[in-house]
Protein backbone atom coordinates (compact mmCIF):
# COMPACT_ATOMS: atom_id res chain seq x y z
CA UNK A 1 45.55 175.06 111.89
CA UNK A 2 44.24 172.06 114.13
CA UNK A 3 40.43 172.93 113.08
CA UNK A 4 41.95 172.92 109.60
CA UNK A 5 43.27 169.34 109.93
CA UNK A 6 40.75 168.18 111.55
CA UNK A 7 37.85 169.64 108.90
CA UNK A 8 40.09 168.50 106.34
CA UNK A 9 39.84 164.96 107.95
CA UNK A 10 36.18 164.27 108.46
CA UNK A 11 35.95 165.65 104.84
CA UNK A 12 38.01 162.95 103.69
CA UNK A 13 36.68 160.27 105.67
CA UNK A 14 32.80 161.86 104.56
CA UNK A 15 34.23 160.77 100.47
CA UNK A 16 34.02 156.69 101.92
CA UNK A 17 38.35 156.91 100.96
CA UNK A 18 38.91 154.80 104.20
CA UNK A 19 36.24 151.97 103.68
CA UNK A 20 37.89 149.87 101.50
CA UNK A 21 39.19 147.39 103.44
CA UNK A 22 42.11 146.37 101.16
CA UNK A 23 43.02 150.40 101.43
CA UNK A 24 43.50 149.68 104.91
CA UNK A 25 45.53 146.60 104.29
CA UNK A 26 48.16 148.08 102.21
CA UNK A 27 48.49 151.25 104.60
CA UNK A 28 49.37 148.89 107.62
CA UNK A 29 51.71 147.02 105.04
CA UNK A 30 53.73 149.96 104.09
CA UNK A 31 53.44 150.93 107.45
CA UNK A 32 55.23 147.59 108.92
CA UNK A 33 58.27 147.97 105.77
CA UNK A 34 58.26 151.69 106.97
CA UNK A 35 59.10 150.36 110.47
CA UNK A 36 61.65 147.89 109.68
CA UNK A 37 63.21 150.25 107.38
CA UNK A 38 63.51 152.68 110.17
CA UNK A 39 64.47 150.14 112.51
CA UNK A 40 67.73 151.64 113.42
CA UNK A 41 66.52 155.32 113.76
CA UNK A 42 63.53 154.47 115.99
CA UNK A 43 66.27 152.63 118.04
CA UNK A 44 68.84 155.86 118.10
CA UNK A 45 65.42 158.06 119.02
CA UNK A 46 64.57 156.12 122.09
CA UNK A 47 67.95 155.75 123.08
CA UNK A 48 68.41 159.87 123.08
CA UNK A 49 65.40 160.34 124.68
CA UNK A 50 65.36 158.20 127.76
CA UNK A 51 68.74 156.16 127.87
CA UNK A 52 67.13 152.63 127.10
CA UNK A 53 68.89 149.76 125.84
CA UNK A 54 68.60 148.80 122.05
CA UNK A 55 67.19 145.46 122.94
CA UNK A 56 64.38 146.70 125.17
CA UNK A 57 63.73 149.47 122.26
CA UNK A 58 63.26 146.91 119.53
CA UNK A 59 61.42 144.18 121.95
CA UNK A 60 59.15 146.56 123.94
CA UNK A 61 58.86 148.72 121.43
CA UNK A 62 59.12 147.72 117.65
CA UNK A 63 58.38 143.94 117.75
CA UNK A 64 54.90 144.53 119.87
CA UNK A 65 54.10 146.74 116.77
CA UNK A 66 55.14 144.65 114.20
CA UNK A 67 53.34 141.48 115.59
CA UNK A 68 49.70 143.51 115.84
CA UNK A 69 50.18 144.53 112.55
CA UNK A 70 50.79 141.26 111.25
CA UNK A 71 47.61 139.84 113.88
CA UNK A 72 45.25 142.54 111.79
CA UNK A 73 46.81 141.08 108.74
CA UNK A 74 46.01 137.78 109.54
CA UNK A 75 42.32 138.55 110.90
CA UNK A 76 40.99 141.93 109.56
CA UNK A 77 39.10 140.79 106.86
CA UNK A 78 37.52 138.24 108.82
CA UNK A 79 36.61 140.96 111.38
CA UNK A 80 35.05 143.36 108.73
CA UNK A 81 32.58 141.15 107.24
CA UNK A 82 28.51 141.45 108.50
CA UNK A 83 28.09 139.07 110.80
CA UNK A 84 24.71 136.85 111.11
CA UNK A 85 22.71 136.64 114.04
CA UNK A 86 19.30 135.41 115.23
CA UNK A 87 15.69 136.48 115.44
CA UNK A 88 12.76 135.76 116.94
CA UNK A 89 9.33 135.53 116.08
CA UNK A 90 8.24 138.24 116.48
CA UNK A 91 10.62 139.38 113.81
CA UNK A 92 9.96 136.79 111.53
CA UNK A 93 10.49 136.93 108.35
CA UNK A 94 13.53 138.53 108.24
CA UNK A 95 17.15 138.67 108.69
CA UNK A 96 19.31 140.36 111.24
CA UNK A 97 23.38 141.19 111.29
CA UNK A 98 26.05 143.32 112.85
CA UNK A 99 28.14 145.68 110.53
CA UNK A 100 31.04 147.16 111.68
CA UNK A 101 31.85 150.84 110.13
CA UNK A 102 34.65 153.12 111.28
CA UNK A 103 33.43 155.77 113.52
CA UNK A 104 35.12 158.68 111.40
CA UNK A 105 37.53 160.82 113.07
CA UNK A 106 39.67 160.00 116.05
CA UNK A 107 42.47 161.79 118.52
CA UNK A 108 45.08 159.33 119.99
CA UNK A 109 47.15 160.83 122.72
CA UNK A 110 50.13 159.08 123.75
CA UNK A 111 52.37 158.67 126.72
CA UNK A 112 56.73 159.19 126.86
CA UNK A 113 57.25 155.77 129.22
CA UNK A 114 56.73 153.82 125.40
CA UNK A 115 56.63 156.69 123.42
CA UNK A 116 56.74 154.74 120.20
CA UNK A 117 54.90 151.50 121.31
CA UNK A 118 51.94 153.22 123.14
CA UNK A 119 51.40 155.18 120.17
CA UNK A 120 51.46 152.98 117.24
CA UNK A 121 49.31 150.18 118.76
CA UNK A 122 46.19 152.43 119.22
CA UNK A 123 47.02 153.74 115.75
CA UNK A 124 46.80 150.41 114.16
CA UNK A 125 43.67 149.88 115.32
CA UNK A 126 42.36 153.20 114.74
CA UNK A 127 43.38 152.76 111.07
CA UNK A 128 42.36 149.01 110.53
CA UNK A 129 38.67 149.81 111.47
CA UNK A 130 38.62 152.51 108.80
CA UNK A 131 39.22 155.88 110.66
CA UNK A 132 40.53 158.90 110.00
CA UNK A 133 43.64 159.96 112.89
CA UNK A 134 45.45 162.47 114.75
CA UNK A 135 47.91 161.62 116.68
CA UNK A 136 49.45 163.53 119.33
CA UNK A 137 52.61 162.06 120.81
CA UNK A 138 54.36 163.55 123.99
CA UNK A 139 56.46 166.32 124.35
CA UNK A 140 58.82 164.65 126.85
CA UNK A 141 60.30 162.36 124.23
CA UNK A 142 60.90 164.93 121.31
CA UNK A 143 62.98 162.77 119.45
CA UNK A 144 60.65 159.77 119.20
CA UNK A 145 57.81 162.09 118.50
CA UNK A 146 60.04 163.16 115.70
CA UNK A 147 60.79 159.87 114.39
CA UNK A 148 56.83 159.40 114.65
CA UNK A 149 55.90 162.40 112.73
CA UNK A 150 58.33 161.28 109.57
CA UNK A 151 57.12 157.78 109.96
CA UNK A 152 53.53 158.43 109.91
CA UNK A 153 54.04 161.32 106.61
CA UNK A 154 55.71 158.95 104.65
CA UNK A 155 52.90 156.27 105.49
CA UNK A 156 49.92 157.75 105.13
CA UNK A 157 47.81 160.98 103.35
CA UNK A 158 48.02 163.91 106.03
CA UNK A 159 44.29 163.63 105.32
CA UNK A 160 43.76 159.91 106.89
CA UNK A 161 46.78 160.32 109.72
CA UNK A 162 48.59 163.14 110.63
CA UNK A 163 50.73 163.55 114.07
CA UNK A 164 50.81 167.14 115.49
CA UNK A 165 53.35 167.99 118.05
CA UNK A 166 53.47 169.89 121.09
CA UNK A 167 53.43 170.58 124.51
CA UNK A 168 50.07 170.23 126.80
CA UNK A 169 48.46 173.40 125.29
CA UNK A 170 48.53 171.48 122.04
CA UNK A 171 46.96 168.70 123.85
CA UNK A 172 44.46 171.22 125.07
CA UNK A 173 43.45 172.96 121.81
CA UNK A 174 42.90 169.51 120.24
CA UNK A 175 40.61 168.72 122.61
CA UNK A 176 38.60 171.85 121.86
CA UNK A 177 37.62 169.92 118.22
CA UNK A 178 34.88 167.20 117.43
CA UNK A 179 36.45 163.59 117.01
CA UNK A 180 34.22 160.62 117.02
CA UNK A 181 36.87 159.35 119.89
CA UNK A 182 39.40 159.89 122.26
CA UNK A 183 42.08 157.38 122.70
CA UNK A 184 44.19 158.98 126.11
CA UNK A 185 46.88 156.65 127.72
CA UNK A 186 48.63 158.23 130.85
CA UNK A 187 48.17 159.32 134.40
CA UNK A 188 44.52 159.39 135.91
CA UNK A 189 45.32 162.72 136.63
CA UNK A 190 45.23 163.83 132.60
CA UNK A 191 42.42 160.98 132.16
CA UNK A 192 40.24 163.36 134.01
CA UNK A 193 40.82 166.05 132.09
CA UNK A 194 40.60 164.35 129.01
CA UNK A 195 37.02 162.70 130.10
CA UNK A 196 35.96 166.06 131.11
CA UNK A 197 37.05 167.61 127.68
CA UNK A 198 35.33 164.94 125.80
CA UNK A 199 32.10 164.48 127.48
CA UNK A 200 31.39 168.54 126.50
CA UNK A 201 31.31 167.10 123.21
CA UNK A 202 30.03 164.14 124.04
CA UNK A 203 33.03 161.49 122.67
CA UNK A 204 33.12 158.75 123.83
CA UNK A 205 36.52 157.88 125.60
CA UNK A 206 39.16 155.17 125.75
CA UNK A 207 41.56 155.82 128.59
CA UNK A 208 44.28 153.56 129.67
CA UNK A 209 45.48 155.00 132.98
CA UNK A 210 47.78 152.96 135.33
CA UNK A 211 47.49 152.60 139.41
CA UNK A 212 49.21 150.13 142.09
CA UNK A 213 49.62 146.99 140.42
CA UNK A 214 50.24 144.47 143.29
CA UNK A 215 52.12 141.59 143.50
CA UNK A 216 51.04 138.60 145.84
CA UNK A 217 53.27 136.00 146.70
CA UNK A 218 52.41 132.69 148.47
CA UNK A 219 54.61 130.39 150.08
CA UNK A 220 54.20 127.84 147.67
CA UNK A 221 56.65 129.17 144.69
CA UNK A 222 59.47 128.20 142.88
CA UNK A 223 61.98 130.83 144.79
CA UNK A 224 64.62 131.80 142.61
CA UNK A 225 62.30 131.70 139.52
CA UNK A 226 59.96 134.11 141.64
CA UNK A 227 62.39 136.68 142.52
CA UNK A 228 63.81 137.05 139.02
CA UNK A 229 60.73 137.13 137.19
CA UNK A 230 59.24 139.58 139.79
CA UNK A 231 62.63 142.17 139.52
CA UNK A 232 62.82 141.57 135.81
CA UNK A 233 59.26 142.70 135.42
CA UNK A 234 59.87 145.86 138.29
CA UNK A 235 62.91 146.84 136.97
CA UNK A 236 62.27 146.71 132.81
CA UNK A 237 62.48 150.41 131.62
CA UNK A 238 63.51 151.25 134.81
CA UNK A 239 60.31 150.65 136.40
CA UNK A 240 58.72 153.40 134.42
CA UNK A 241 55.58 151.03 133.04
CA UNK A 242 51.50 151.12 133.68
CA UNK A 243 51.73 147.59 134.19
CA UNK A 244 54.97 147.21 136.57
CA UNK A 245 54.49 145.82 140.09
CA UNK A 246 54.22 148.76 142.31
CA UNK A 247 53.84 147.07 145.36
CA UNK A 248 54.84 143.25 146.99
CA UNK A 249 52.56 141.27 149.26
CA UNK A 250 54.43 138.39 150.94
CA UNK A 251 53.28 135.75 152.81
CA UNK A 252 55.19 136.00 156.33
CA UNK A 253 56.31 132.39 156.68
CA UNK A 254 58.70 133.07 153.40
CA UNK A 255 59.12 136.72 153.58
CA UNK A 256 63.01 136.20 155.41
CA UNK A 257 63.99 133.58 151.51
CA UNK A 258 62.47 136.26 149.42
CA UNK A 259 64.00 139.17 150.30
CA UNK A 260 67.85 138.17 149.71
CA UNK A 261 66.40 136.21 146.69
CA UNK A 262 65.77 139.74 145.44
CA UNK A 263 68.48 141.02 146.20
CA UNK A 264 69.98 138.48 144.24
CA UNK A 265 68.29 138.64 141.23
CA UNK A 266 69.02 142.42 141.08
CA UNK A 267 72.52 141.37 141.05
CA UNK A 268 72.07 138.27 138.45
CA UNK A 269 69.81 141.04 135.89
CA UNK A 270 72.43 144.16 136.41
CA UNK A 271 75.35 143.22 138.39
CA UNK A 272 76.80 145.31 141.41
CA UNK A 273 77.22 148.21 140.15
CA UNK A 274 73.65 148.63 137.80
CA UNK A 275 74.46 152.73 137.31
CA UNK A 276 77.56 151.55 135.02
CA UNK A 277 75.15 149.02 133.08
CA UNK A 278 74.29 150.06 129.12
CA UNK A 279 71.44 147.70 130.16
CA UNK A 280 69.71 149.95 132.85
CA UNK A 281 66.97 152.71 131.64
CA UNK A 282 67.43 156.34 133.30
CA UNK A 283 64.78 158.11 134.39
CA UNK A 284 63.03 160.60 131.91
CA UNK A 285 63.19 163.63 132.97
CA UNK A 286 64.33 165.22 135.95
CA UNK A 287 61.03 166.09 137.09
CA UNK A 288 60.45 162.32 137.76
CA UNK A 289 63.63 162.05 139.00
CA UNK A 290 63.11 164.19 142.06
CA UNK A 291 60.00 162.38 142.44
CA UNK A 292 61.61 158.89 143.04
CA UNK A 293 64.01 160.70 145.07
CA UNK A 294 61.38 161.92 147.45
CA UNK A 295 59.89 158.94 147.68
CA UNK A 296 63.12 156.84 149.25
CA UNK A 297 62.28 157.98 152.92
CA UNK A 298 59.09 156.55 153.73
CA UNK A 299 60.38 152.68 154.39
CA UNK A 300 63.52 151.57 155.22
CA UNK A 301 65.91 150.74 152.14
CA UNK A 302 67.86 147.42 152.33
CA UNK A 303 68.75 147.11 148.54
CA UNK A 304 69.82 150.22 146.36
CA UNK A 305 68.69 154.19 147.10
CA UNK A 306 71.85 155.27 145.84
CA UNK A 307 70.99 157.67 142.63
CA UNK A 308 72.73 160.44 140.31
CA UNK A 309 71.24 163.46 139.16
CA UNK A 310 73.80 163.80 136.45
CA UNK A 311 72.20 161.16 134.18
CA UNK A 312 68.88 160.63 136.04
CA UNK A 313 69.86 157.26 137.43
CA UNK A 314 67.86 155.90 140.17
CA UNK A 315 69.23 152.29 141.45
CA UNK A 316 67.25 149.37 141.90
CA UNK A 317 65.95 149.74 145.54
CA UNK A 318 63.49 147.50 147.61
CA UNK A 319 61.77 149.26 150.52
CA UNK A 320 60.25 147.15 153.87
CA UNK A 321 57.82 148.66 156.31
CA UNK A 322 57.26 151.53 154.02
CA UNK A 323 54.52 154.63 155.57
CA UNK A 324 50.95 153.55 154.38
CA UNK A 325 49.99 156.72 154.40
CA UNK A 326 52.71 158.78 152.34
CA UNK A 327 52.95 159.41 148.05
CA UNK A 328 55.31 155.73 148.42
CA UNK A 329 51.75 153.64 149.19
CA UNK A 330 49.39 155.88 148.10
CA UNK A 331 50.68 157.23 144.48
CA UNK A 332 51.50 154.96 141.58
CA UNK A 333 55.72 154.82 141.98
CA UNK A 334 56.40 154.51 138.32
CA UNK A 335 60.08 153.63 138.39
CA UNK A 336 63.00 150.94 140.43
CA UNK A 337 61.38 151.14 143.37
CA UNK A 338 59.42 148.42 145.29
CA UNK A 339 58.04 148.42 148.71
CA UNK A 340 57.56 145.36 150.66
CA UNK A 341 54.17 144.61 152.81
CA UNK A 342 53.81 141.22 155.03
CA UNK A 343 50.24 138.99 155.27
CA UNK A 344 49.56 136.17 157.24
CA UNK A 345 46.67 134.74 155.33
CA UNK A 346 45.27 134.89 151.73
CA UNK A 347 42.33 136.96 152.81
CA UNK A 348 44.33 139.58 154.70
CA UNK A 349 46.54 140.20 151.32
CA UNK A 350 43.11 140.69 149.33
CA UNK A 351 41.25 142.87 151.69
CA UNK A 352 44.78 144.96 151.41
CA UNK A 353 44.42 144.88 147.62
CA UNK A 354 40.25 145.29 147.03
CA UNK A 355 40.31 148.20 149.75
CA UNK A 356 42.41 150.13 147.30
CA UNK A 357 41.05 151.31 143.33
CA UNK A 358 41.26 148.40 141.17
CA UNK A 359 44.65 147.64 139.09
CA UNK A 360 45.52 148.11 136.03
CA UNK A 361 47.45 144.62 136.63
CA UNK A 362 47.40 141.82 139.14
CA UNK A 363 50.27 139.55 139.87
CA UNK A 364 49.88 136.16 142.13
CA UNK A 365 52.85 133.76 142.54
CA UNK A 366 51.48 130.47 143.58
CA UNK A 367 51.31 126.83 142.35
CA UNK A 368 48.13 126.14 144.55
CA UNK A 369 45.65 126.06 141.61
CA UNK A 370 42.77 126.52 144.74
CA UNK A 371 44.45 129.96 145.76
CA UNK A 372 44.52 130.98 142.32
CA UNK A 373 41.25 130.64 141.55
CA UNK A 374 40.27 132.26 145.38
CA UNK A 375 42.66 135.32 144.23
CA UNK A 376 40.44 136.04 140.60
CA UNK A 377 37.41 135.73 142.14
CA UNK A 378 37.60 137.86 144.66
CA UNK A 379 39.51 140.76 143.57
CA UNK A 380 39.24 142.60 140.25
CA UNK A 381 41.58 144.20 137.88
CA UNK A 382 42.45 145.18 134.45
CA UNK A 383 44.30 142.25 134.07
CA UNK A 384 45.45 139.31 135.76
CA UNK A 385 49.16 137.25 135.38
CA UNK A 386 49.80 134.00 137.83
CA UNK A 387 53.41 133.30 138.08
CA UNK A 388 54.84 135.80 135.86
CA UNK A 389 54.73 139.73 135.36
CA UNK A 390 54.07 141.60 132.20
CA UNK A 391 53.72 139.11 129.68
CA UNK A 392 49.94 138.99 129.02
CA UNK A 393 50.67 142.45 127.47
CA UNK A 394 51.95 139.94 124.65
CA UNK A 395 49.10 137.95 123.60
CA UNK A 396 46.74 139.46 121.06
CA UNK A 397 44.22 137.55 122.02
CA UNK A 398 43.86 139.25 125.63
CA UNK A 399 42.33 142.37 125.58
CA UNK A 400 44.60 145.30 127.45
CA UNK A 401 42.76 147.88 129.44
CA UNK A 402 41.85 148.98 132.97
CA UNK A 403 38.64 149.04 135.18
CA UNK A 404 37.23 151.84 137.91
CA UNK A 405 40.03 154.12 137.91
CA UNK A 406 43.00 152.62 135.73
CA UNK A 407 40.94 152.89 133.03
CA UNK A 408 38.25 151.83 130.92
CA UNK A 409 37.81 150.38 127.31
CA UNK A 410 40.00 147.91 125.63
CA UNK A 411 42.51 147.54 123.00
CA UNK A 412 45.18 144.94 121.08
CA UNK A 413 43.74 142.39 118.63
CA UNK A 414 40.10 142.35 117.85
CA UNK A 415 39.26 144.45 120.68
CA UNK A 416 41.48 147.33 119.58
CA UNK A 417 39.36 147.04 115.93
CA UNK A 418 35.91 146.72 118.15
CA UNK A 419 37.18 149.52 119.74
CA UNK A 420 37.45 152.13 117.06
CA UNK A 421 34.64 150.53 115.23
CA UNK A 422 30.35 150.94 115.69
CA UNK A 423 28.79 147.49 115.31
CA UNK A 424 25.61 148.81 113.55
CA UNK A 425 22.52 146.95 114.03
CA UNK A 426 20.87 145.58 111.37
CA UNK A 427 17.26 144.42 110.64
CA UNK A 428 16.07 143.32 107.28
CA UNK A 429 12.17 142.42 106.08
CA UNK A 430 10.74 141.71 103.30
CA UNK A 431 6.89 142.71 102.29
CA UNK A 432 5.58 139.07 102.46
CA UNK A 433 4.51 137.11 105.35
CA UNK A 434 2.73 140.10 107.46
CA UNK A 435 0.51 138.70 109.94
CA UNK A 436 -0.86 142.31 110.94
CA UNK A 437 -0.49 140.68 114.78
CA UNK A 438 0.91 144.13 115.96
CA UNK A 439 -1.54 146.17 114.41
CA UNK A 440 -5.21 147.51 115.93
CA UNK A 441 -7.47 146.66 116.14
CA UNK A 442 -6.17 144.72 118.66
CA UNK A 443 -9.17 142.89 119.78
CA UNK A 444 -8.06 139.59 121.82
CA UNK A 445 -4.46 139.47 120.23
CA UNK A 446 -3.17 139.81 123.60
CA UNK A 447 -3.75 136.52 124.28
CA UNK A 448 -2.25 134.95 121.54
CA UNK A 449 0.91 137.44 122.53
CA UNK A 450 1.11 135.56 125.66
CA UNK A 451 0.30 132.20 124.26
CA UNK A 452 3.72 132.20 122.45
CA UNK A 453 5.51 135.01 122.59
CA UNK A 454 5.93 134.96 126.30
């Protein structure tokens, strides 16, 4: 069946159906009414599935979606046109371009922490650079992968986008086919297998992995401000997000304001009791619930660690002098929980952060614009955010992805379309204006190569 799809695909895509650029215009059209339309259900889906409030469903989830599409709107046929560049003499005459095409054929597998979210946006891309998709969502959110499946049939030709279901072995078999790329978002763990899978067939690869994101904070902050923004960002979809701080470095001399200013702003965001909030996600499965569990007794808890197995909740906890050495420092934490390291200087919090594989995300909390600029240039990342957490993920205009191992290629905006898309080369000559320079006999032509050429 999945070599059937697949053939089936590449045929279609082989009849030029998807080049049309206006074609792809009207699919992501339909597809944005389709998502409003099934506002609601998308909503109920995520909510069975994992607990989470309707207005982190429709802003985390459904709004990011519908503001890319309407981005490609705005700028795809902008983005498909040949675009002009130079030559050089040694060219000359002629004229010379860039041509983006579709590369034919492409797999997106897609996470459960934003089952719906992490899986359209790639698909938008995918689509709006002309390809042909299948799209594998994950098995751990069954309803939402549901939801998906309808959404995408009543959208688009099974033949241009299809969504197969399944558990990993599904994943597996799929990755036994030719596509002309793999989009993977998940744990680097899978991101291995995926790269292996793909480079047997040589595909080329876009993974978007995750890591320990730190979060550096100076002295010189607006408090309050800091603390909220910084739980806010931890504690969004219950701290189950690539991009969440996993980790705090404080400076020392502010260290004994910051950590009841924490503790307050867990209180401000879900009150005292945050298990009996309809605004607090639960954990996904209980898999990752025993995780997070295992994890509380490597530091020393002084906000939350009280959880229920019965409906997966895991409180908001902050952690001091956790173990360097145990899963809590050394494995991405992906859910409420957030250590707390000390530094005394700038450089001490950076050689902490660079002697670890780069971050998906980096988060500094400073008003010195001198630090700032000291923190990008000598660390690297994914991604960098100064005074705030998460919210890059929001502008179109900044490409998302990782570097070393939280990933590698980008996507949202144009670099989700150059993604999915081959810039061909283009040269162009006519038959006049030969100066037979390049051909032999070559005599003393060298010289007048390095007269002015060189």
């Amino acid at each position: 069946m999945l070599k059937t799809i697949v053939a089936e695909q590449r045929r279609f895509f082989r009849l030029g159906k998807t080049q049309p650029v206006e074609g792809r215009l009207n699919l992501l059209t339909k597809l944005k009414a389709q998502i409003q339309t099934q506002e609601e259900e998308i909503i109920a889906a995520i909510k069975q599935d994992f607990g989470k409030p309707p207005f982190e469903s429709y802003v985390n989830e459904i709004l990011g979606v519908i503001r890319e599409i309407n981005y490609y709107q705005k700028y795809l046929q902008q983005w498909s046109r040949p675009q002009r560049v130079g030559i050089n003499l040694l060219v000359f005459p002629a004229t010379a371009q860039l041509r983006p095409e579709p590369l034919g054929v492409v797999l997106i597998i897609s996470p459960w922490n934003y089952p719906f979210y992490l899986c359209l946006m790639p698909l938008i891309g995918a689509i709006a650079a002309g390809n042909c998709v299948v799209v594998k969502p994950s098995e751990y959110t069954p309803a939402v992968s549901g939801v998906i499946a309808q959404l995408i049939q009543s959208v688009f030709p099974p033949t241009w986008a299809t969504v197969v279901e399944g558990d990993e072995t599904v994943s597996q078999q799929l990755l036994q086919e030719k596509f002309d790329h793999i989009f993977f978002t998940g744990s680097s763990r899978i991101g291995r297998l995926i790269m292996a899978a793909a480079a047997a067939q040589l595909t080329p690869v876009t993974l978007e992995l995750g890591g320990k994101s730190p979060c550096v904070v100076d002295r010189e902050i607006n408090l309050q401000e800091t603390a909220k923004r910084i739980m806010w960002g931890k504690l969004v979809n219950a701290g189950q997000t690539c991009v969440a701080p996993d980790y705090l470095l404080v400076e020392q001399s502010c260290i004994g304001q910051l950590l009841p200013a924490l503790q307050q702003a867990i209180k401000i965001l879900f009150g005292e009791n945050p298990d009996q909030n309809p605004d607090y996600t639960r954990i996904i499965n209980q898999r990752q619930w025993s995780r997070l569990v295992s994890l509380l007794s490597h530091g020393k808890v002084i906000a939350g660690g009280n959880y229920n197995e019965g409906d997966r909740y895991m409180a908001p906890t902050l952690i001091v002098d956790p173990d360097l050495n145990s899963p809590l420092m050394q494995e991405e934490i992906f859910g409420p929980i957030l250590p707390i390291l000390t530094y005394k200087n700038l450089e001490e919090a950076m050689d902490f952060i660079n002697a670890k594989p780069k971050p998906l995300a980096l988060y500094f909390f400073s008003n010195n614009r001198q630090k700032q600029e000291q923190m990008l240039k000598s660390t690297s990342s994914g991604s960098v955010c100064l005074n705030d957490i998460l919210l890059h993920l929001t502008v179109a205009e900044l490409p998302f992805g990782g570097v070393g191992e939280s990933g590698m290629g980008r996507y949202h905006g144009k670099a989700g379309f150059d993604t999915f898309s081959n810039h061909k080369s283009i040269l162009r000559r006519p038959f006049w204006g030969e100066t037979n320079l390049r051909y032999p006999p070559y005599g003393k032509k060298m010289n007048l190569i390095k007269r002015f050429f060189s």
